[in-house]
N, C-alpha and C. Protein backbone atom coordinates (compact mmCIF):
# COMPACT_ATOMS: atom_id res chain seq x y z
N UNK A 1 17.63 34.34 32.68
CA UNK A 1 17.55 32.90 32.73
C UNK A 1 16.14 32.42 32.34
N UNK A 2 15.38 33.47 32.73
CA UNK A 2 13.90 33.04 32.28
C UNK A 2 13.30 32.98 31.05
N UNK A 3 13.82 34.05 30.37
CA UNK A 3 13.74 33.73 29.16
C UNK A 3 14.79 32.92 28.07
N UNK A 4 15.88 32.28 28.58
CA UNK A 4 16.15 30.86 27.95
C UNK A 4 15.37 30.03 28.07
N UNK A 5 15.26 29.76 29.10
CA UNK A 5 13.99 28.85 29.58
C UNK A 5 12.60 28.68 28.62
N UNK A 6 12.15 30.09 28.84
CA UNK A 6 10.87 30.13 27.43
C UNK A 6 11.88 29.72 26.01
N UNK A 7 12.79 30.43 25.71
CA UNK A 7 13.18 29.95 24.34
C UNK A 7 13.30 28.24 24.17
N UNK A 8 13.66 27.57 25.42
CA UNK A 8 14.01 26.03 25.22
C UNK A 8 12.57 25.69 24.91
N UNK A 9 12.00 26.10 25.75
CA UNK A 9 10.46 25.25 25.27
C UNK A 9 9.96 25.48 24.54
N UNK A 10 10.16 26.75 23.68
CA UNK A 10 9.62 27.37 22.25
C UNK A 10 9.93 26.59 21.15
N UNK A 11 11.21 26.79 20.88
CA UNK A 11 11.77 25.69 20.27
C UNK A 11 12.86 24.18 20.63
N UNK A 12 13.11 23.97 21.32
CA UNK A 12 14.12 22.65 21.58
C UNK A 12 12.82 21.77 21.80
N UNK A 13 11.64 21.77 22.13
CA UNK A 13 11.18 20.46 22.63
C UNK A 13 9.82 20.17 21.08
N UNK A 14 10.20 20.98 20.13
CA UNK A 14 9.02 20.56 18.88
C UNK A 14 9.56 19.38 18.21
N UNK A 15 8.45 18.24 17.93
CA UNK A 15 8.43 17.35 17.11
C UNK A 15 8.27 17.00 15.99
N UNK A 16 8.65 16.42 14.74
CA UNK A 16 8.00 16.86 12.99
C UNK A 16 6.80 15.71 13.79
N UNK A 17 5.91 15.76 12.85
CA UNK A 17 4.63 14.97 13.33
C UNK A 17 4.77 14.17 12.59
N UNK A 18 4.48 13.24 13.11
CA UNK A 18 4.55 11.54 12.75
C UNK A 18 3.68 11.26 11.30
N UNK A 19 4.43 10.61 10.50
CA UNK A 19 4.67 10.17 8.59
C UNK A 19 3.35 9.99 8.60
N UNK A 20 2.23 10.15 7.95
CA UNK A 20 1.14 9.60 7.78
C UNK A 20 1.33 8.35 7.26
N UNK A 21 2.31 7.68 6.17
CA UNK A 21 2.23 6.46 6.15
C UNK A 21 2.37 5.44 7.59
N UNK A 22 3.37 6.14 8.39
CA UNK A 22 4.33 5.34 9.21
C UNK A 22 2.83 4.67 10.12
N UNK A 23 2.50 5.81 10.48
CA UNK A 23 1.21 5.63 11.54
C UNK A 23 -0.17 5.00 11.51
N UNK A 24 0.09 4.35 9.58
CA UNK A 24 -0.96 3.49 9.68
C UNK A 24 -0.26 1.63 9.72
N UNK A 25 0.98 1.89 10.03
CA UNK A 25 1.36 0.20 10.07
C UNK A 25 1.52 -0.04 11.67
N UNK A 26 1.14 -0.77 12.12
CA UNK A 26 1.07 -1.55 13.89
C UNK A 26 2.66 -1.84 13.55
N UNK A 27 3.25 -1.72 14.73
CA UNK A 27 4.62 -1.71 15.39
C UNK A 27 4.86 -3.54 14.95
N UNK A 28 4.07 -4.31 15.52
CA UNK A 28 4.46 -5.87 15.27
C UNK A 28 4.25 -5.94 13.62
N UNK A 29 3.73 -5.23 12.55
CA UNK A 29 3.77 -5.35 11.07
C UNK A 29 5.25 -4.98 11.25
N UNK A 30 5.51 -4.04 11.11
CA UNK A 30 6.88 -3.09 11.13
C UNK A 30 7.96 -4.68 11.25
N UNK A 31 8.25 -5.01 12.38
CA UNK A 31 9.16 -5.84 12.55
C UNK A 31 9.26 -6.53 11.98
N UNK A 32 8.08 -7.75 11.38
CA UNK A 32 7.87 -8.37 10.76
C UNK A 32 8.09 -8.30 9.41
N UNK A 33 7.77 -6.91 8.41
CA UNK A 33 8.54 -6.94 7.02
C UNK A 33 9.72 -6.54 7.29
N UNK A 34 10.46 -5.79 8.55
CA UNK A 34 11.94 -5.58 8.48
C UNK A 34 12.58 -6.97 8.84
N UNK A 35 12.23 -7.88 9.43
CA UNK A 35 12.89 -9.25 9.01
C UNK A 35 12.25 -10.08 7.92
N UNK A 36 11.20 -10.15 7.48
CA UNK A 36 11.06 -10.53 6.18
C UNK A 36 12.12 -10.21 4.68
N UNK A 37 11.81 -8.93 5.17
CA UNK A 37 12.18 -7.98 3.68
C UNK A 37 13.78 -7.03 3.87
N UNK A 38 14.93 -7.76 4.01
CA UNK A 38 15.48 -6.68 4.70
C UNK A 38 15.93 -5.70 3.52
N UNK A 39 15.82 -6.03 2.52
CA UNK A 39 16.52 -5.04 1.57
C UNK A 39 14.95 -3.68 1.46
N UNK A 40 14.01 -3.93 1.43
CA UNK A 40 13.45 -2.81 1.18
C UNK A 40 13.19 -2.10 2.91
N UNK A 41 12.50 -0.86 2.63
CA UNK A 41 12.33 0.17 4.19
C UNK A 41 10.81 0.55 4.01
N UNK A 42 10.02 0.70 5.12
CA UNK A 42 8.98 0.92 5.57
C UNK A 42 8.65 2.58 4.59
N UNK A 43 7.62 2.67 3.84
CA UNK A 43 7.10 3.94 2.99
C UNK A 43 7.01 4.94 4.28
N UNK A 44 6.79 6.24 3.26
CA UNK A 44 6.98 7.30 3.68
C UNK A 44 6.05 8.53 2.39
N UNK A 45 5.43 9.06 3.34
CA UNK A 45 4.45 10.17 2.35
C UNK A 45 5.27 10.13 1.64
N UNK A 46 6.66 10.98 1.76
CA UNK A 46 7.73 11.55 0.73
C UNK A 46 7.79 11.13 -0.39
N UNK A 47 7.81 9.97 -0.02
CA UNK A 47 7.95 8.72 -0.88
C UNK A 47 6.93 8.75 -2.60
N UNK A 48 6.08 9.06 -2.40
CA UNK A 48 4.66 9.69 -3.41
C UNK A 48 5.18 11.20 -3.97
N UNK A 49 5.18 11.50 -5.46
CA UNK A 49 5.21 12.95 -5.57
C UNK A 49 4.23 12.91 -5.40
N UNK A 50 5.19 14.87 -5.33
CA UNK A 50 4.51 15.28 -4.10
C UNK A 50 2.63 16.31 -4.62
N UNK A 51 2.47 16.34 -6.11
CA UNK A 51 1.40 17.07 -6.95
C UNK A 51 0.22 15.49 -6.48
N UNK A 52 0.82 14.43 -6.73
CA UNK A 52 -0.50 13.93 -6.37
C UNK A 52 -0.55 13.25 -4.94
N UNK A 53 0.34 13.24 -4.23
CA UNK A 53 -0.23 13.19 -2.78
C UNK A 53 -0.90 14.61 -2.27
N UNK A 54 -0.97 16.07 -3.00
CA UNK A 54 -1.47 17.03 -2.25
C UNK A 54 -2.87 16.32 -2.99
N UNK A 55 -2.75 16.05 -4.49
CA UNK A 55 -4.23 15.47 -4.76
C UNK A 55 -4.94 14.33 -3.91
N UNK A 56 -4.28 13.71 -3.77
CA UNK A 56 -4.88 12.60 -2.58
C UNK A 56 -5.44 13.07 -1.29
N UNK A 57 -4.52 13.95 -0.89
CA UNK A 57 -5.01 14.58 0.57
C UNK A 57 -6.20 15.31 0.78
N UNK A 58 -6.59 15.92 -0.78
CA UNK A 58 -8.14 16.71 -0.71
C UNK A 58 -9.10 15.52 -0.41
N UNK A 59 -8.20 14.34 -0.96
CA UNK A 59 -9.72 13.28 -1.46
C UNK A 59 -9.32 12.69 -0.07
N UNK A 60 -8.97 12.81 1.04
CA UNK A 60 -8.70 12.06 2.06
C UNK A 60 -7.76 11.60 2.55
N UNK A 61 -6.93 11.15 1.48
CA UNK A 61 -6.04 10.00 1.99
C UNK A 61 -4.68 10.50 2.05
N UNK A 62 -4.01 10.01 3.32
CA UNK A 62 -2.72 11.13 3.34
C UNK A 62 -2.12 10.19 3.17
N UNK A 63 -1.58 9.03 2.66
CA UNK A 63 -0.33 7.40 2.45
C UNK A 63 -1.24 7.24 0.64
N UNK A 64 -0.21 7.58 -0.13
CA UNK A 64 -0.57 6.34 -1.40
C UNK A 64 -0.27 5.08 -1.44
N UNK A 65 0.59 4.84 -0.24
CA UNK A 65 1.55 3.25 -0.44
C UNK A 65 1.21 2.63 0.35
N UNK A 66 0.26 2.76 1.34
CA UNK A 66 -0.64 1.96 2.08
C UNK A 66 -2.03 2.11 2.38
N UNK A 67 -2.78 0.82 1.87
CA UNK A 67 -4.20 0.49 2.04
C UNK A 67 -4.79 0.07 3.13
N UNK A 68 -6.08 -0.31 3.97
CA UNK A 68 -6.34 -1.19 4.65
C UNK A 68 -8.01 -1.14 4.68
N UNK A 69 -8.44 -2.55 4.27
CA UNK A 69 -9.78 -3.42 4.09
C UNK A 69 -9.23 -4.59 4.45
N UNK A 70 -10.53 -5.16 4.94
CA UNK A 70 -10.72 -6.48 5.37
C UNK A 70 -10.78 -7.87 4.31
N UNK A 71 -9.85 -7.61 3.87
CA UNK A 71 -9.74 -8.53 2.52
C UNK A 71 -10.37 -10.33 2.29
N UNK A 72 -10.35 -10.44 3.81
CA UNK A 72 -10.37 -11.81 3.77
C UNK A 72 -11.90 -12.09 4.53
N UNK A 73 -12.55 -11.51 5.43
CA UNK A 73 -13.71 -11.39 5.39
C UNK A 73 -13.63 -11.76 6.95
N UNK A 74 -12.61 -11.18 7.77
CA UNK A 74 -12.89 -12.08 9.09
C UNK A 74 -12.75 -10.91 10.16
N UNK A 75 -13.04 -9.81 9.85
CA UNK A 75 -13.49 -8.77 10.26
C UNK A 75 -12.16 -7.84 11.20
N UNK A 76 -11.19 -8.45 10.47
CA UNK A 76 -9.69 -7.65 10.92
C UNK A 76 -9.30 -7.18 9.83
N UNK A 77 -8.51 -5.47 9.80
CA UNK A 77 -8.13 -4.96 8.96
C UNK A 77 -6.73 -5.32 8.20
N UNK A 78 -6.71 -5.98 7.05
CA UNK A 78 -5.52 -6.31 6.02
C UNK A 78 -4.53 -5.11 5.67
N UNK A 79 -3.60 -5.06 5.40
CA UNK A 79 -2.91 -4.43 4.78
C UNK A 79 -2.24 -4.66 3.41
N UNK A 80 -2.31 -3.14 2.64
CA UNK A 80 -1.65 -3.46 1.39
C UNK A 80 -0.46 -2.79 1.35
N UNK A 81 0.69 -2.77 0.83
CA UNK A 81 1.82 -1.93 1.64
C UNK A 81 3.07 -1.92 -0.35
N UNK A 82 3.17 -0.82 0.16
CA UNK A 82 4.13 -0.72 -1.24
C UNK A 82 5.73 0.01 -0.50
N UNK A 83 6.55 -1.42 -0.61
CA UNK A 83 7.84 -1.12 0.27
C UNK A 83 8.88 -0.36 -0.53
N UNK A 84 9.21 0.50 -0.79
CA UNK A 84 10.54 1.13 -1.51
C UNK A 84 11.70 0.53 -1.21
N UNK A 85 12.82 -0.29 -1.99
CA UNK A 85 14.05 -0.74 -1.78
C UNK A 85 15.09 0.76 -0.74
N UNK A 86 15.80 -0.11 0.09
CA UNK A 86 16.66 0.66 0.22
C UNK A 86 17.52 1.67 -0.34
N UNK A 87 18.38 0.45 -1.40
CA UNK A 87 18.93 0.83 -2.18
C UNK A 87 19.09 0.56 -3.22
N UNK A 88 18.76 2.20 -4.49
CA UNK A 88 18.94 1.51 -5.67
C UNK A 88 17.48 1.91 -5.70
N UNK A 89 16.47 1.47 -7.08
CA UNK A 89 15.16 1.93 -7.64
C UNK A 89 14.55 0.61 -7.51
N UNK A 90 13.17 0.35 -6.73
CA UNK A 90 12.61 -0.86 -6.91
C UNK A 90 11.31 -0.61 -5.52
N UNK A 91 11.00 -2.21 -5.86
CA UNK A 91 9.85 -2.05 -4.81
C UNK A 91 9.48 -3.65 -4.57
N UNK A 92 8.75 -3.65 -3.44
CA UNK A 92 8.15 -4.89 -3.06
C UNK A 92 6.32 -4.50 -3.02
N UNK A 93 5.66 -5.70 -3.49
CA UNK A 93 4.24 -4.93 -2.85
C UNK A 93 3.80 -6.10 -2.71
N UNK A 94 3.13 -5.70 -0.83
CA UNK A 94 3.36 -6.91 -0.15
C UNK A 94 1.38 -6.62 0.63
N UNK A 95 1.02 -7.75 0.63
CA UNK A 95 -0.18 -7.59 1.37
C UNK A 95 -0.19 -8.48 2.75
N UNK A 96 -0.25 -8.00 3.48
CA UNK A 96 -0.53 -8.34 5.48
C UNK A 96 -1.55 -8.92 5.80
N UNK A 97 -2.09 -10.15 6.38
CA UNK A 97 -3.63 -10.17 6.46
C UNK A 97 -3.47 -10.68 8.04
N UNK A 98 -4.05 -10.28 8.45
CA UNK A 98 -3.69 -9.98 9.36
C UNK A 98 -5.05 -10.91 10.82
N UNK A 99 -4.51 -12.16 10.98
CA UNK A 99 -4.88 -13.24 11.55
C UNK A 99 -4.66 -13.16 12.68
N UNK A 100 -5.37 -14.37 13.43
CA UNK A 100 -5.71 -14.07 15.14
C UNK A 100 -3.93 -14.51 15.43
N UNK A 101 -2.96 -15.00 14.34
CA UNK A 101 -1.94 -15.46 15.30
C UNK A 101 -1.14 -14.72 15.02
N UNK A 102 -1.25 -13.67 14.23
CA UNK A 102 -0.23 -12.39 13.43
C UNK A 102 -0.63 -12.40 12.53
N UNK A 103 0.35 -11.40 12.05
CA UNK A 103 -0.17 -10.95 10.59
C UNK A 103 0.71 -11.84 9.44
N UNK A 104 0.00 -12.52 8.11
CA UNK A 104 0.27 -13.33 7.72
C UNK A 104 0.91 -12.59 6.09
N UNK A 105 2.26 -12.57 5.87
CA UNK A 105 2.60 -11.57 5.06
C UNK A 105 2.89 -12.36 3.43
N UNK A 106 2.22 -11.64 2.12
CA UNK A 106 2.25 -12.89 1.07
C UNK A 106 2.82 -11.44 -0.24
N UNK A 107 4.06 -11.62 -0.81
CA UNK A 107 4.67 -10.74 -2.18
C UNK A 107 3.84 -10.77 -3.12
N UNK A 108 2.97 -10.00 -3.30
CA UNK A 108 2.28 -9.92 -4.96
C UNK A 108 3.10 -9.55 -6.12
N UNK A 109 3.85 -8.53 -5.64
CA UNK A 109 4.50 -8.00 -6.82
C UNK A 109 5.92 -7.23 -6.38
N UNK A 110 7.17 -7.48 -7.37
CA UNK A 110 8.54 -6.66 -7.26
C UNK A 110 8.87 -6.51 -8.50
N UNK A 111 9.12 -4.81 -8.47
CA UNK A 111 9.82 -4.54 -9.84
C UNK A 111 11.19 -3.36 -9.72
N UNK A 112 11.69 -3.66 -10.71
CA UNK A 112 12.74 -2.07 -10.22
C UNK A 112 12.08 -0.99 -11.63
N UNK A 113 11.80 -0.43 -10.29
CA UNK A 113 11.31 1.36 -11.22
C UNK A 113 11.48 1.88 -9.92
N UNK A 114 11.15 3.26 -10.01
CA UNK A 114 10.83 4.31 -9.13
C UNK A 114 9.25 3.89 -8.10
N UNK A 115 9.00 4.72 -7.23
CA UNK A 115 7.52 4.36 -6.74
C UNK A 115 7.05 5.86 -6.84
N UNK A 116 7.78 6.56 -7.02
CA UNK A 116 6.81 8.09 -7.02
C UNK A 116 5.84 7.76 -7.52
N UNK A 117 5.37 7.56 -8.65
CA UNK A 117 4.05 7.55 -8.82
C UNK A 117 3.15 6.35 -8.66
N UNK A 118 3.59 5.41 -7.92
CA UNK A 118 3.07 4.11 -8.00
C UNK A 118 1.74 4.36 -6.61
N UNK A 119 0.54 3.59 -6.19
CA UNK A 119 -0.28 3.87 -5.65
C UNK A 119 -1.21 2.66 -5.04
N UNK A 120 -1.71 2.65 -4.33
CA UNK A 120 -2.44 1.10 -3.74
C UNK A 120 -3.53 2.07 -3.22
N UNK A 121 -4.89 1.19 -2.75
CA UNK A 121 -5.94 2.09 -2.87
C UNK A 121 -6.94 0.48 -2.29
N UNK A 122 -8.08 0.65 -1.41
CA UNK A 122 -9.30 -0.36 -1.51
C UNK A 122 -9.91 -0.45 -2.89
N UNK A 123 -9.62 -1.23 -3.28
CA UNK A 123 -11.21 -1.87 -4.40
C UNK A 123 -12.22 -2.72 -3.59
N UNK A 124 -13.38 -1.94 -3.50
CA UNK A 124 -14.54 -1.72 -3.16
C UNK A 124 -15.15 -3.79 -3.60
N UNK A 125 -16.23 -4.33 -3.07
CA UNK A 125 -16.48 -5.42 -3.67
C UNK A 125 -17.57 -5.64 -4.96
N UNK A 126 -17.19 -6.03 -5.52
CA UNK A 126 -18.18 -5.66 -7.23
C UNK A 126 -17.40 -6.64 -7.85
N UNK A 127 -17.82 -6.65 -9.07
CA UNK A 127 -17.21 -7.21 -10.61
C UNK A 127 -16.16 -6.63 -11.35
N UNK A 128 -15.21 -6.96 -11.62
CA UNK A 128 -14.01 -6.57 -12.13
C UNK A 128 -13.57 -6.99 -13.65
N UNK A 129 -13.60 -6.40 -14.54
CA UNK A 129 -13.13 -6.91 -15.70
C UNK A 129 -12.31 -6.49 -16.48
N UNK A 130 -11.45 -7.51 -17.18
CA UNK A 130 -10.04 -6.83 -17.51
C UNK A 130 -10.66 -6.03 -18.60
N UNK A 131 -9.30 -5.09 -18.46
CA UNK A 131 -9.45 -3.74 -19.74
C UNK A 131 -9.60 -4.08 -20.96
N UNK A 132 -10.44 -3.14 -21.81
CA UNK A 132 -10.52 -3.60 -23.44
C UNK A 132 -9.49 -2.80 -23.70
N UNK A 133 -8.54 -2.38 -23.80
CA UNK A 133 -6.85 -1.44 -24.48
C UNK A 133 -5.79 -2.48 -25.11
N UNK A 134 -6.41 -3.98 -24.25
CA UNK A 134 -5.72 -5.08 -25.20
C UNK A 134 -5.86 -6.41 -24.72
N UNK A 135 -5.95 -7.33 -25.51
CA UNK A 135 -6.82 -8.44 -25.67
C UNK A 135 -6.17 -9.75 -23.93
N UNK A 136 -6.75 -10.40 -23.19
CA UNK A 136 -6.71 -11.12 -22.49
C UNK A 136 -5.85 -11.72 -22.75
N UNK A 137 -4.87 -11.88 -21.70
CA UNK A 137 -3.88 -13.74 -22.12
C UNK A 137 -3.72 -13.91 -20.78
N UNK A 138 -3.97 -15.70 -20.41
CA UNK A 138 -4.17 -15.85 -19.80
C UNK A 138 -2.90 -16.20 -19.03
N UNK A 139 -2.87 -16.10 -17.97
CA UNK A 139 -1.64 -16.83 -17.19
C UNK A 139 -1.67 -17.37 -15.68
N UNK A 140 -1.36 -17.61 -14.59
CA UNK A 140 -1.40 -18.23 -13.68
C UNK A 140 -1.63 -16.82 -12.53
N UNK A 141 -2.72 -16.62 -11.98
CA UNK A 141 -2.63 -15.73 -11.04
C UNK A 141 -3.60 -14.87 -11.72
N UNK A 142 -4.07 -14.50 -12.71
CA UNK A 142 -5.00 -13.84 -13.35
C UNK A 142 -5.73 -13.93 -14.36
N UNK A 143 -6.51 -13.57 -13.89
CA UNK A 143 -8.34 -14.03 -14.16
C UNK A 143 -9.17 -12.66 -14.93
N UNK A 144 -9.78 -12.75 -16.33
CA UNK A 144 -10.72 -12.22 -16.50
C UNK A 144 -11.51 -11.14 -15.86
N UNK A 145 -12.05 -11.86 -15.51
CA UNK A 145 -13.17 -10.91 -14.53
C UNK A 145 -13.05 -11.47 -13.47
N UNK A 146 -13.44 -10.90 -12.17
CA UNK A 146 -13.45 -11.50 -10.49
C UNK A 146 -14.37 -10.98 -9.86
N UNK A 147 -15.77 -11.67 -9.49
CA UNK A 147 -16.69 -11.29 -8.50
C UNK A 147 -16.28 -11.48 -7.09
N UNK A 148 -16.59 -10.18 -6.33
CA UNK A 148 -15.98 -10.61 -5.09
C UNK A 148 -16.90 -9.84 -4.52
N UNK A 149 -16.98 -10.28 -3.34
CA UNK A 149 -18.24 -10.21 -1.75
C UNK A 149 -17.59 -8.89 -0.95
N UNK A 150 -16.19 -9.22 -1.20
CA UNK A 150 -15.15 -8.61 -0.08
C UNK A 150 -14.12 -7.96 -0.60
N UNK A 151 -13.87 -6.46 -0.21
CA UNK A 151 -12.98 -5.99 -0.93
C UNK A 151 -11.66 -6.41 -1.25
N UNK A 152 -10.74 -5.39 -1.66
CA UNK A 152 -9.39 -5.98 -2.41
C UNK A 152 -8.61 -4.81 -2.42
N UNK A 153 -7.29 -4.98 -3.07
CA UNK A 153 -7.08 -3.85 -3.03
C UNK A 153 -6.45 -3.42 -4.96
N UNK A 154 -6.44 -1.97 -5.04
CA UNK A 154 -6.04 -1.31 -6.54
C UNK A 154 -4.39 -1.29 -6.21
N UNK A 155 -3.41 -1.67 -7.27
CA UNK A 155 -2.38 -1.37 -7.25
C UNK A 155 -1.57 -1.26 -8.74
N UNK A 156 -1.31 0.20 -9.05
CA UNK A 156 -0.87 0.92 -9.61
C UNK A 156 -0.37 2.51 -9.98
N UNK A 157 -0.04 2.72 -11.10
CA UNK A 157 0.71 3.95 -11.44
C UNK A 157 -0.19 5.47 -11.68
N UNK A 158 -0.15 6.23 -10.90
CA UNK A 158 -1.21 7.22 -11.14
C UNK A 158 -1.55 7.73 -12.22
N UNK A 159 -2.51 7.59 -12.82
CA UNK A 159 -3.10 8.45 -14.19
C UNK A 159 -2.80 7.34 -15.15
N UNK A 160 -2.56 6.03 -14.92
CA UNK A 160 -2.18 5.03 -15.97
C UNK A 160 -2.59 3.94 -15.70
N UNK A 161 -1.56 2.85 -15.86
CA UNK A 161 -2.30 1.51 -15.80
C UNK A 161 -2.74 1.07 -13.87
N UNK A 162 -3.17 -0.08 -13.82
CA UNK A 162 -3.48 -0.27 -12.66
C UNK A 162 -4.32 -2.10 -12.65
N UNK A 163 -3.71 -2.71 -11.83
CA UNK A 163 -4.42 -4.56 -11.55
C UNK A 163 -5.35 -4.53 -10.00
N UNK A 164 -6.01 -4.94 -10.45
CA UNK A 164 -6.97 -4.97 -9.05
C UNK A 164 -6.54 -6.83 -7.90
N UNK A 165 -6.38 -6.66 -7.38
CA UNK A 165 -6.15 -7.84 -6.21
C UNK A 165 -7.46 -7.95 -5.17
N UNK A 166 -7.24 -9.48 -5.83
CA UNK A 166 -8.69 -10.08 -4.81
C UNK A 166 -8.45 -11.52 -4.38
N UNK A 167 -8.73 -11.73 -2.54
CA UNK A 167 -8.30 -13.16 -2.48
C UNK A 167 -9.83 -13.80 -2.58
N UNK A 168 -9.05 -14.77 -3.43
CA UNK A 168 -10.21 -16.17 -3.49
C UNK A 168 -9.78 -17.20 -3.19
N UNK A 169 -10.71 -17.90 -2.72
CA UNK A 169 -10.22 -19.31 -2.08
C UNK A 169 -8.41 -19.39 -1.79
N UNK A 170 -8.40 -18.93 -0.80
CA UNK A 170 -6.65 -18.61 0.26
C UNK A 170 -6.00 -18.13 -1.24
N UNK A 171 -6.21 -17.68 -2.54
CA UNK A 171 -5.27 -17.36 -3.53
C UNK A 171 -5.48 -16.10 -4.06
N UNK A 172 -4.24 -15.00 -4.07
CA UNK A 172 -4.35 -13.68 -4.56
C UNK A 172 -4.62 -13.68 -6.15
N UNK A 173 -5.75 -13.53 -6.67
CA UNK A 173 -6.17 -13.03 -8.23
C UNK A 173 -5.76 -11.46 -8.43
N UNK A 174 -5.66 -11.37 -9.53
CA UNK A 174 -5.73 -9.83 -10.35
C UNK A 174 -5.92 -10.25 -11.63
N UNK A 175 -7.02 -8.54 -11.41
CA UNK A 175 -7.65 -8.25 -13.38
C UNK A 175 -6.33 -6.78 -13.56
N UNK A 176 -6.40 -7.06 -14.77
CA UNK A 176 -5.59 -5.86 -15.22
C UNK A 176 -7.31 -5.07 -15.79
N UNK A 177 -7.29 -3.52 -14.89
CA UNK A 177 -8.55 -3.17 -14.69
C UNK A 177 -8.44 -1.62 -15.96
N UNK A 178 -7.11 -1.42 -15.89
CA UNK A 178 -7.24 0.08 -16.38
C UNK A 178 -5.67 -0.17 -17.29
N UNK A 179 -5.73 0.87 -18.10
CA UNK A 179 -4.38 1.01 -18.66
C UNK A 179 -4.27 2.75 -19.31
């Protein structure tokens, strides 16, 4: 009997260890894009192939699909969050900012592709200027170049293109930074 006993606790009581994405979103975010957003689901390492999340993990970071800087300058950590659709190929990418009365949730971007290789990341605060690979056009929401005080965040496709996001005056900008 004693050694069932050791066998139950050997194995029946092990846990998989908690998603590295899962564990960087606060429980009240969670709720909040699952009634916001109901068609997409909360990321998941998995979620990232898997050659450049082992690359990510040397450089630190164990989530490609979630960021967090203080975007807005009020000394609470923002979130950048890249939601995978339920069902079907697509995505939401949604940034959290995260205010004394909750977290205040605003859609930058939805497309249907895959997210394996898709990626969000801090951009650091500096000067940003769109890529020379092809000529500027202008449109509503993006800007040239963007000086910013306060970081932002990178969101794109690994080893390829990529738009940088920066709020200015209460409005999300992006440079198309890389291609």
């Amino acid at each position: 009997m004693r050694s069932l006993w050791l066998a139950w606790l050997a194995f029946g009581t092990a846990n998989p260890p908690p998603d590295p994405c899962h564990s960087l979103v606060p429980p009240e975010l969670e709720r909040k894009l699952e009634e916001r957003y109901p068609d997409v689901r909360l990321r998941l390492a998995a979620d990232s192939d898997a050659e450049n999340l082992r690359y990510a993990t040397k450089q630190g970071k164990t989530c490609l699909l979630v960021a967090q800087a203080d975007a807005d300058g009020d000394g609470r950590a923002d979130l950048a969050l890249v939601l995978p659709k339920k069902a079907g190929v697509g995505y939401r990418f949604v940034v959290a900012l995260n205010k004394p009365s909750g977290f205040e949730l605003r859609e930058l971007n939805a497309w249907t592709g895959p997210v394996t290789r898709l990626y969000v990341d801090v951009a650091p605060p500096g000067t940003y200027e769109h890529t020379e690979a092809y000529p500027f056009l202008p449109s509503p929401g993006v800007a040239e170049t963007i000086v910013s005080k306060l970081p932002g965040f990178y969101f794109g496709t690994v080893e390829s293109a990529a738009v940088v996001y920066f709020l200015q005056h209460d409005q999300w900008l992006l440079v198309h930074v890389m291609d």
